[in-house]
N, C-alpha and C. Protein backbone atom coordinates (compact mmCIF):
# COMPACT_ATOMS: atom_id res chain seq x y z
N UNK A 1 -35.35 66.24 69.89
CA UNK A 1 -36.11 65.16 70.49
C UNK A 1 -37.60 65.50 70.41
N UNK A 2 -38.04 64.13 69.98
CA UNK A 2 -39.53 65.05 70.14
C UNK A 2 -40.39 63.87 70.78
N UNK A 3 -41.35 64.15 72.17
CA UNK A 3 -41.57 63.67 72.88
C UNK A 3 -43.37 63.29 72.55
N UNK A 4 -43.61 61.83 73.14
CA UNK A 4 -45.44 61.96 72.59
C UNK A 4 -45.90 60.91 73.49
N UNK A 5 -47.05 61.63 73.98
CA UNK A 5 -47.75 60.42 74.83
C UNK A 5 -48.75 59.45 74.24
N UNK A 6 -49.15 58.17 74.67
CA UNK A 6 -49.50 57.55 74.06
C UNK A 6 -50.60 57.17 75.14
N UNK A 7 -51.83 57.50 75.26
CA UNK A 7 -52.97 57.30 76.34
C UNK A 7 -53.93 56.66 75.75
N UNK A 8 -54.97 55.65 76.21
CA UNK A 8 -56.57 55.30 76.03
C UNK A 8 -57.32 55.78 76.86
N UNK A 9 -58.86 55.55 76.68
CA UNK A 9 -59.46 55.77 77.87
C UNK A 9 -59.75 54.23 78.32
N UNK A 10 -59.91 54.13 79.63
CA UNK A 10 -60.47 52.49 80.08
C UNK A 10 -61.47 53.02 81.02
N UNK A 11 -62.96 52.30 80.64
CA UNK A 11 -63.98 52.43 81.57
C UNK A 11 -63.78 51.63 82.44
N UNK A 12 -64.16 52.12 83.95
CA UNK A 12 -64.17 51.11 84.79
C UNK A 12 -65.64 51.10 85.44
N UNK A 13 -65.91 49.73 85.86
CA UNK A 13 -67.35 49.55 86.16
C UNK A 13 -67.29 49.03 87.80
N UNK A 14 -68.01 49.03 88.70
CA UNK A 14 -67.79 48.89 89.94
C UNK A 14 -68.57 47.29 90.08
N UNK A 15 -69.82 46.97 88.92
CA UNK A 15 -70.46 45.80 89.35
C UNK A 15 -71.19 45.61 87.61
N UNK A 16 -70.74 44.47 87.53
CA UNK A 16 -71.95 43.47 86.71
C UNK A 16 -73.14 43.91 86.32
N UNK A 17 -73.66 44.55 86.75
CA UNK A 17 -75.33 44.94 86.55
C UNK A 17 -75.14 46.51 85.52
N UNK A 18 -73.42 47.17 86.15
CA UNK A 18 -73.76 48.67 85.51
C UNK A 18 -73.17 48.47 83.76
N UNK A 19 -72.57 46.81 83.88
CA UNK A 19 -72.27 47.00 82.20
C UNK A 19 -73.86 46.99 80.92
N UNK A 20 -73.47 47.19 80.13
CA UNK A 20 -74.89 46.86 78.92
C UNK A 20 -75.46 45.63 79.25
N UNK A 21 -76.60 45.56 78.58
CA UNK A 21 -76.90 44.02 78.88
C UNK A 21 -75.98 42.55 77.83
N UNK A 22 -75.96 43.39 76.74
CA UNK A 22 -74.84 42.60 76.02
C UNK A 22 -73.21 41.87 76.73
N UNK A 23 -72.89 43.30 77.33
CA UNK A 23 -71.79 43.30 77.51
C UNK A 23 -71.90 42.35 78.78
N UNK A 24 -73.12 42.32 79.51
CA UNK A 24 -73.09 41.32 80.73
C UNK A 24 -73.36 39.53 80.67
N UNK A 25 -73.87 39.62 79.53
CA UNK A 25 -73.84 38.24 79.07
C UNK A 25 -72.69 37.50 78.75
N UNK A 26 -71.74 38.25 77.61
CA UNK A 26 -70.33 38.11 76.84
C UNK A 26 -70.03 37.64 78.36
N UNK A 27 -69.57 38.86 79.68
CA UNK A 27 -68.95 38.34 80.77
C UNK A 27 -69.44 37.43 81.12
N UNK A 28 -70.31 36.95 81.28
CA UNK A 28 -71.46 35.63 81.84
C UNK A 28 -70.78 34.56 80.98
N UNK A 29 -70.87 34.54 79.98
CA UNK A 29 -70.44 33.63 79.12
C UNK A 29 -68.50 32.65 79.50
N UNK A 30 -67.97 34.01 79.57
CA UNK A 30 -66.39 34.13 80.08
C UNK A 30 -66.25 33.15 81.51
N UNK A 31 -67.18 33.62 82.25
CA UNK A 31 -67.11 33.22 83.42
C UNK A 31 -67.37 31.78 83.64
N UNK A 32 -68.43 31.52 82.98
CA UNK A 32 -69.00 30.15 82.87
C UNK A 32 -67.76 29.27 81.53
N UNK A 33 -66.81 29.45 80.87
CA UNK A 33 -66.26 28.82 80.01
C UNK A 33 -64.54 28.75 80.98
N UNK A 34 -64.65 29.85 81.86
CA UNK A 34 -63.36 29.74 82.48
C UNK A 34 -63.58 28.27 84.11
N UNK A 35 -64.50 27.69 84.11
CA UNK A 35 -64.70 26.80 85.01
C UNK A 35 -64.49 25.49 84.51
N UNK A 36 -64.43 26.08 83.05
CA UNK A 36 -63.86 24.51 82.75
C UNK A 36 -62.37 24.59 82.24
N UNK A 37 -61.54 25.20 82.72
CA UNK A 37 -60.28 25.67 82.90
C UNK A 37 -59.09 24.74 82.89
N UNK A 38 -58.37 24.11 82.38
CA UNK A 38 -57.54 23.07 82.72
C UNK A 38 -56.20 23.80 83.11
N UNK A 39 -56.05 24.34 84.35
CA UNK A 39 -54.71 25.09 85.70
C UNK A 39 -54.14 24.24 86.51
N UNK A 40 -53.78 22.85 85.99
CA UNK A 40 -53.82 22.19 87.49
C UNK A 40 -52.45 22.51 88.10
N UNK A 41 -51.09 23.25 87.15
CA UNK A 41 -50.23 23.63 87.85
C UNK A 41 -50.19 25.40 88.11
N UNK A 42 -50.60 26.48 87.72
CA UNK A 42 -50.55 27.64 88.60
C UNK A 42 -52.04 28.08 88.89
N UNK A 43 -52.53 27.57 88.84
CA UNK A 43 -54.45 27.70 89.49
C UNK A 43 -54.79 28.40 88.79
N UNK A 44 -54.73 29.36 87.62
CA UNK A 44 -55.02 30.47 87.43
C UNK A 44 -56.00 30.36 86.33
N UNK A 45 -57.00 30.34 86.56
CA UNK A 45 -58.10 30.04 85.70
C UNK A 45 -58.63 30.83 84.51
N UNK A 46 -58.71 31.06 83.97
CA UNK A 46 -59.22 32.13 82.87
C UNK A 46 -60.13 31.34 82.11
N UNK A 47 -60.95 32.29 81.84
CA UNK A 47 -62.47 32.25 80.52
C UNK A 47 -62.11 33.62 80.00
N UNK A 48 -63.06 33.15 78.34
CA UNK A 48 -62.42 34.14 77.12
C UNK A 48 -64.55 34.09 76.38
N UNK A 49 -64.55 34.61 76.19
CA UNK A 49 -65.64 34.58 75.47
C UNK A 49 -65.64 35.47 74.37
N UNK A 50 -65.89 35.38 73.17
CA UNK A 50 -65.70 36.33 71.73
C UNK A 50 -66.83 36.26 71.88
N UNK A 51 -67.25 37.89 71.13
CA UNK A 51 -68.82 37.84 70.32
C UNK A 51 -68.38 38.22 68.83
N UNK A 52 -68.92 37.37 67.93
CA UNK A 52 -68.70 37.97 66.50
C UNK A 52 -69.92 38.56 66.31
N UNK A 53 -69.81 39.32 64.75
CA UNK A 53 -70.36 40.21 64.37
C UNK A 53 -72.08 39.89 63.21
N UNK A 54 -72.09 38.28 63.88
CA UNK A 54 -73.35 37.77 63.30
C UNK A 54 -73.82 37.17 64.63
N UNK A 55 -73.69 37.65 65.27
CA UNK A 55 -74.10 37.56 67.13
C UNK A 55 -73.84 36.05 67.38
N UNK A 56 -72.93 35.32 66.56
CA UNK A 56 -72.53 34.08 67.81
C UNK A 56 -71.85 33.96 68.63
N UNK A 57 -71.38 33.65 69.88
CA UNK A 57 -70.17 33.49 70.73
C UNK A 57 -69.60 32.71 71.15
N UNK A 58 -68.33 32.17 71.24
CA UNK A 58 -67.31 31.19 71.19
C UNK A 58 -66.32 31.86 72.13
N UNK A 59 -66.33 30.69 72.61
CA UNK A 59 -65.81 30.48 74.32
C UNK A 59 -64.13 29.73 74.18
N UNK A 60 -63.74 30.15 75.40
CA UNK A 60 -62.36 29.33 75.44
C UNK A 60 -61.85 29.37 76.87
N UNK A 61 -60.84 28.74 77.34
CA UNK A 61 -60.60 28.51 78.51
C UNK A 61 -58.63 28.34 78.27
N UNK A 62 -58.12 28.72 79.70
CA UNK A 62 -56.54 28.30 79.32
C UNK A 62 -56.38 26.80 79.55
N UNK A 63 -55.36 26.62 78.78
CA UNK A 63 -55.24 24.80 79.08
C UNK A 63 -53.68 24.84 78.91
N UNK A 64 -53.34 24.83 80.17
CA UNK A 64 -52.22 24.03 80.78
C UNK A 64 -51.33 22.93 79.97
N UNK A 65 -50.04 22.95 80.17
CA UNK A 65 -49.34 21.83 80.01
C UNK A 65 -48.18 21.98 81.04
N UNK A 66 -47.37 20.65 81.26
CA UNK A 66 -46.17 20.46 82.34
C UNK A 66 -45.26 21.19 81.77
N UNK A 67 -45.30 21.11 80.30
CA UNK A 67 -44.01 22.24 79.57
C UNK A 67 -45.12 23.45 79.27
N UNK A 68 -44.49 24.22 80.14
CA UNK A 68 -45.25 25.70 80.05
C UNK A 68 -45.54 26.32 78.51
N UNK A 69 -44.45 25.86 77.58
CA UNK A 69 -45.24 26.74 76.75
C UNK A 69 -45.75 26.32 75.88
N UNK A 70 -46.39 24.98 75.85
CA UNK A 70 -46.92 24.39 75.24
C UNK A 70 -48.51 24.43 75.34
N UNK A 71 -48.89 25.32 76.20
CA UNK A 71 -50.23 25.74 76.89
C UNK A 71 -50.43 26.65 76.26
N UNK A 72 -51.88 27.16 75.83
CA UNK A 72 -52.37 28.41 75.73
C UNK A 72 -53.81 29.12 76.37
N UNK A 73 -53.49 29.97 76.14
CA UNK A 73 -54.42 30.73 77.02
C UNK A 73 -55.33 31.81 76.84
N UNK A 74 -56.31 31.33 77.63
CA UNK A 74 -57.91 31.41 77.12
C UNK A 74 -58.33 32.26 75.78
N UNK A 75 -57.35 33.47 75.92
CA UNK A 75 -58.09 34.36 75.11
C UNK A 75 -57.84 33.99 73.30
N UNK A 76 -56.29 33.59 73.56
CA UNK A 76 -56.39 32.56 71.94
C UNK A 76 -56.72 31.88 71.68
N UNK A 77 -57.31 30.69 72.74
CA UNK A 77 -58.20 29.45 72.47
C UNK A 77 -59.35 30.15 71.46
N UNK A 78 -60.43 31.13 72.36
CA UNK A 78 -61.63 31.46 72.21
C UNK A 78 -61.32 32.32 70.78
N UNK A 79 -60.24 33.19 70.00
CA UNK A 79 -59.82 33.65 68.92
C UNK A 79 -59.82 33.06 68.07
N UNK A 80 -59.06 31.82 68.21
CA UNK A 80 -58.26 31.16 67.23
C UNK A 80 -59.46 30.35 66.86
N UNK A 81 -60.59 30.00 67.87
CA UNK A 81 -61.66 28.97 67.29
C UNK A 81 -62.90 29.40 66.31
N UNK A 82 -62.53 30.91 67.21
CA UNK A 82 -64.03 31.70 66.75
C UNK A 82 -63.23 31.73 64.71
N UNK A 83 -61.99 32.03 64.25
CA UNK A 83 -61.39 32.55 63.22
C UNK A 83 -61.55 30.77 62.22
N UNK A 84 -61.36 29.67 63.10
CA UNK A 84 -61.54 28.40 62.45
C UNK A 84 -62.90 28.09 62.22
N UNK A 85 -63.78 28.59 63.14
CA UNK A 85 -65.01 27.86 62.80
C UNK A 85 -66.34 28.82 62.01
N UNK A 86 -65.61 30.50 62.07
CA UNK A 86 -66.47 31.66 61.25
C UNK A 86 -65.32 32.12 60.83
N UNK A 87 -64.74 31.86 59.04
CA UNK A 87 -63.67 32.94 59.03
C UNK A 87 -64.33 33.77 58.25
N UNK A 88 -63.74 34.91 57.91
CA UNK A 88 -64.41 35.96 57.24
C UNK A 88 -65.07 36.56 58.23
N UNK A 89 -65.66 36.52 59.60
CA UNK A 89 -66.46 36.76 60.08
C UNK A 89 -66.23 37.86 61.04
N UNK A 90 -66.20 38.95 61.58
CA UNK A 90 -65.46 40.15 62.31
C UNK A 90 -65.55 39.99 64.09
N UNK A 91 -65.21 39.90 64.70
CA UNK A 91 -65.14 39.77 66.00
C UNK A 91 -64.99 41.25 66.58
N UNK A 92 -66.62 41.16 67.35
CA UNK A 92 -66.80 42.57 67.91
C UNK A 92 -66.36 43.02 69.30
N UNK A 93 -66.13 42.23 69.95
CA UNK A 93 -65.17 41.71 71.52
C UNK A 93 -64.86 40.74 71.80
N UNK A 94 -64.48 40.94 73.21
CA UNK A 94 -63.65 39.71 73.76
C UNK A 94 -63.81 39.86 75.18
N UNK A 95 -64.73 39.38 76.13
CA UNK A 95 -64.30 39.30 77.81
C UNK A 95 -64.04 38.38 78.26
N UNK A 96 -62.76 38.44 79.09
CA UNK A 96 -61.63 37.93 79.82
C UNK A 96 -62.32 38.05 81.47
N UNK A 97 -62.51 36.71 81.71
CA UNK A 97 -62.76 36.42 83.21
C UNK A 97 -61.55 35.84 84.36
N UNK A 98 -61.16 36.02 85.30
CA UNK A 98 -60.08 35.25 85.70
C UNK A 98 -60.69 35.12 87.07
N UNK A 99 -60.06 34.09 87.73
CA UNK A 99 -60.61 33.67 89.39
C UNK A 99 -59.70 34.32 90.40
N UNK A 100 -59.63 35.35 91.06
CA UNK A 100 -58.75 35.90 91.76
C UNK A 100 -58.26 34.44 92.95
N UNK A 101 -56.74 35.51 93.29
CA UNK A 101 -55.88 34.86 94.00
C UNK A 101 -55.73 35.70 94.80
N UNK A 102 -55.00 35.16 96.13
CA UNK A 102 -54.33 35.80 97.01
C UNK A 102 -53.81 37.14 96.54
N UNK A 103 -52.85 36.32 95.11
CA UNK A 103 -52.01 37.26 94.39
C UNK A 103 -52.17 38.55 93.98
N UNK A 104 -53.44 38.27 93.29
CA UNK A 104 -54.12 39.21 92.49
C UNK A 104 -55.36 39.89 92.98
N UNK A 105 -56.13 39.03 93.82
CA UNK A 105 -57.16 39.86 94.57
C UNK A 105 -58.06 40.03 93.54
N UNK A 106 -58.84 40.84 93.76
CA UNK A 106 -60.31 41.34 92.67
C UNK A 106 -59.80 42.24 91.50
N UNK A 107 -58.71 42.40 91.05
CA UNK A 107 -58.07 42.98 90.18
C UNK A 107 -58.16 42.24 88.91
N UNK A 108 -59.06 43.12 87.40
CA UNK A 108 -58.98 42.41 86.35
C UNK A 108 -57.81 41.74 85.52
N UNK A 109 -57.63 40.86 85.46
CA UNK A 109 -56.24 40.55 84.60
C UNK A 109 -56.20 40.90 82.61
N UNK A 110 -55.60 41.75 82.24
CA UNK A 110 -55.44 41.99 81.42
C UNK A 110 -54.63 40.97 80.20
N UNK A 111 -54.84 41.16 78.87
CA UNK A 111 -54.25 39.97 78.10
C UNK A 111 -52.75 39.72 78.35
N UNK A 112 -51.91 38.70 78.26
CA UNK A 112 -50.66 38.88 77.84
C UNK A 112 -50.33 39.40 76.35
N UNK A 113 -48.79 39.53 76.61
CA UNK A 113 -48.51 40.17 75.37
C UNK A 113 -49.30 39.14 73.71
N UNK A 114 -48.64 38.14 74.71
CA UNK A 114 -48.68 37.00 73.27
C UNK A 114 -50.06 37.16 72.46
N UNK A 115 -51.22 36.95 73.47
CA UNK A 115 -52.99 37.14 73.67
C UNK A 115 -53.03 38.72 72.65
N UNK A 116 -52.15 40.07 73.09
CA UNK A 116 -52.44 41.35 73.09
C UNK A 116 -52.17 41.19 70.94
N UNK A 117 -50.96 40.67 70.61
CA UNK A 117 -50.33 40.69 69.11
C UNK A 117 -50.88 39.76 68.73
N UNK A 118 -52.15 38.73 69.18
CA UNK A 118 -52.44 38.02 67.96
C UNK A 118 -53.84 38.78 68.00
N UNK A 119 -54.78 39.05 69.07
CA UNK A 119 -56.07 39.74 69.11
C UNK A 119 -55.93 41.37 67.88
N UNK A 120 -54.91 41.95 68.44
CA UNK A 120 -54.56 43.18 67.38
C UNK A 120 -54.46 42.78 65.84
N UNK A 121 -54.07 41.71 65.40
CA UNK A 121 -54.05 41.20 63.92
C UNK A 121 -54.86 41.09 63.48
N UNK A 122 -55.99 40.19 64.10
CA UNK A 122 -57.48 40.30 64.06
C UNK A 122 -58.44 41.66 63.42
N UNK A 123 -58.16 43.06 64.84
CA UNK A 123 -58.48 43.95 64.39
C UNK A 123 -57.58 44.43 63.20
N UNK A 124 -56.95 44.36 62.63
CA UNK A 124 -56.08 44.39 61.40
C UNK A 124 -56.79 43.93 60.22
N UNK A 125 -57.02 42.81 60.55
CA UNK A 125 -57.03 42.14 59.54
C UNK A 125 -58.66 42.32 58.57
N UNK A 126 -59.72 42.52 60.18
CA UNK A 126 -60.78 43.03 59.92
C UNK A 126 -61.29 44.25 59.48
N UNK A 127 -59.95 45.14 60.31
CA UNK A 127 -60.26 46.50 59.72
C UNK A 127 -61.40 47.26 60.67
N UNK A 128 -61.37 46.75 61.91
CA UNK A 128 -62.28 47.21 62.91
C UNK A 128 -62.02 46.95 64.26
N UNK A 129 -62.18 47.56 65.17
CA UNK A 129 -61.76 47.23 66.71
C UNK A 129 -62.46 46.43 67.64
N UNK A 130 -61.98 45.48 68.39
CA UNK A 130 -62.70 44.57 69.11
C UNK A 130 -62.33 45.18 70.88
N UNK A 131 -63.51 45.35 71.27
CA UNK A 131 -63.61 46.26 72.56
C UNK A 131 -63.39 44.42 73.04
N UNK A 132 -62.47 45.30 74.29
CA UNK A 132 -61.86 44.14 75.34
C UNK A 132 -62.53 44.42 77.04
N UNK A 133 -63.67 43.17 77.76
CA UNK A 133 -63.86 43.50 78.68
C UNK A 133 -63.13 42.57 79.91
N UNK A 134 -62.89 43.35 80.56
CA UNK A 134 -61.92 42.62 81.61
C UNK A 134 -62.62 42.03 82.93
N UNK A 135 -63.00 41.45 83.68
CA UNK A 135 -63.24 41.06 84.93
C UNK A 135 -62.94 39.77 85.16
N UNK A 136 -63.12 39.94 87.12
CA UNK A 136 -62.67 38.69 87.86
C UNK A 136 -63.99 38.39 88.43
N UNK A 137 -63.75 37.22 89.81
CA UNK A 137 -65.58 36.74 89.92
C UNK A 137 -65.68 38.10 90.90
N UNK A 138 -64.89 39.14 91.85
CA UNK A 138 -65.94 40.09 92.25
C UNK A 138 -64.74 41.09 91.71
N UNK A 139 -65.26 42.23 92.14
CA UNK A 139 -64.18 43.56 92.23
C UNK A 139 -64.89 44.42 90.60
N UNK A 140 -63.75 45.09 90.27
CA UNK A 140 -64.45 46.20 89.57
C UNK A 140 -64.24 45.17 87.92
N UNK A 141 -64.73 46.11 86.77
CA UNK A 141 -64.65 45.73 85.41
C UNK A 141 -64.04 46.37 84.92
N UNK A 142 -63.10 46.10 83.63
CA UNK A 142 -62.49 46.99 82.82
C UNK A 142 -63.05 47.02 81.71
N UNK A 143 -63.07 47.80 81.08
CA UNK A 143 -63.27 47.99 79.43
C UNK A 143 -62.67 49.16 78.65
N UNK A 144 -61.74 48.46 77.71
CA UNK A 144 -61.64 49.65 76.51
C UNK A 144 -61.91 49.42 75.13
N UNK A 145 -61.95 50.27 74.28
CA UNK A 145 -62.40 49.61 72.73
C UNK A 145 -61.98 49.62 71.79
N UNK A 146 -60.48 48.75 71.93
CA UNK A 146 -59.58 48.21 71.39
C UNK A 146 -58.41 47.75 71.63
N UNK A 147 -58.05 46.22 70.78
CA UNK A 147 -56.77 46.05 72.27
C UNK A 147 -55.57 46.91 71.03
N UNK A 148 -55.79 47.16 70.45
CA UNK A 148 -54.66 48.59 69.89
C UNK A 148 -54.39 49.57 70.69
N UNK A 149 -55.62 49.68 71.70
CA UNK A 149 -55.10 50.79 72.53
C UNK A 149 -54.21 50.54 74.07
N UNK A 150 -54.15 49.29 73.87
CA UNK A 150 -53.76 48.43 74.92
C UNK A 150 -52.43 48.26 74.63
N UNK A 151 -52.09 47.59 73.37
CA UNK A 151 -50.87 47.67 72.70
C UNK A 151 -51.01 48.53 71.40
N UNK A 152 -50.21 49.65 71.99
CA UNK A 152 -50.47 50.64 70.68
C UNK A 152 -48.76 50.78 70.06
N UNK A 153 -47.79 49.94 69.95
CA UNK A 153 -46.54 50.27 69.45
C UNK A 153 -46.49 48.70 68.76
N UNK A 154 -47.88 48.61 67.92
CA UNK A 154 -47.49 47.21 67.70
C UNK A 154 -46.72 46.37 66.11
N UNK A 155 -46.36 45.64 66.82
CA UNK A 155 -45.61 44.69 65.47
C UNK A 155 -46.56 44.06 64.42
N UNK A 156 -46.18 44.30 63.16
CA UNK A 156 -47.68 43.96 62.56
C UNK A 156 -46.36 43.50 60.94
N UNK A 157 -47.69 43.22 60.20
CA UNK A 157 -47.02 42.50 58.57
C UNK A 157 -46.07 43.29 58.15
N UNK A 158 -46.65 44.68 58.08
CA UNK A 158 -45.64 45.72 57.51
C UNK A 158 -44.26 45.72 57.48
N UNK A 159 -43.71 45.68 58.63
CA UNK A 159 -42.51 45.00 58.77
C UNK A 159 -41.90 43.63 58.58
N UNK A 160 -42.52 43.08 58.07
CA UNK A 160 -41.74 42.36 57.11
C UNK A 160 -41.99 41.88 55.78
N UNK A 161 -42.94 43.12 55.28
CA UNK A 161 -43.22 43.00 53.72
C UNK A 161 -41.91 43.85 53.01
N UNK A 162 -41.34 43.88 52.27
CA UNK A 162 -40.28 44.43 51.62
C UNK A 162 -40.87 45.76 50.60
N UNK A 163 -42.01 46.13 50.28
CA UNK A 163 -43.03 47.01 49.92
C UNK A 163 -42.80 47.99 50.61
């Protein structure tokens, strides 16, 4: 048997002011794109803000439907638009804003899986890592710099090229 751990590092930030100034805008950006949020059945608001790698940024928000999975959410909105409207173009992050709940409190919400395997393709595909920043409107920040390290056992082309 042979046993192996699989660790990142994740910075954590206590307030808004101690991230870069870059990195506080991207969140600024998140925050302000997650208010226009369409949650009207589990409240749960999310903003996505990408920065690509010719400094534009493209925003996204989750949008709801009555059949749940017909919705998507924020962070592929803001992916999938930034990849339609700059392709070729490398995406250098991604911060994820969410509106705490009862539930969740000031605790950053991290991508879902679905969010985690299409953002990782990206860095795939680009051949470079897109640092992921996490926050809610108060409490601490997350950041690590890459969501590979987030999902690091991931499913990718390889498996199902016959090569």
């Amino acid at each position: 048997m042979l046993k192996r751990k699989i660790a990142f590092d994740l910075l954590i930030f206590d307030k808004l002011s101690d991230l870069s100034q870059n990195d506080q805008k991207l969140l600024k950006d998140a925050i302000a794109a997650r208010s226009n949020a369409y949650a009207p059945y589990s409240k749960f608001k999310v903003g996505a803000a990408v920065l690509l790698e010719n400094g534009e940024v493209v925003i996204g928000n989750n949008q709801e439907n009555a059949s749940y999975p017909s919705g998507l959410c924020a962070e592929r909105v803001a992916v999938f638009q930034a990849g339609a409207r700059f392709p070729g173009v490398a995406i250098t992050a991604i911060a994820i804003s969410t509106l705490p709940s009862e539930r969740i409190g000031a605790t950053p919400a991290a991508p879902c899986g679905n969010c985690r395997q299409s953002i990782v393709e990206y860095e795939q595909r680009q051949q470079s890592p897109i640092s992921i920043i996490m926050g809610s409107e108060k409490g601490q920040i997350y950041k690590c710099s890459s969501m590979g390290d987030i999902l690091p056992l991931v499913f990718d082309g390889s498996f199902l090229n016959d090569s």
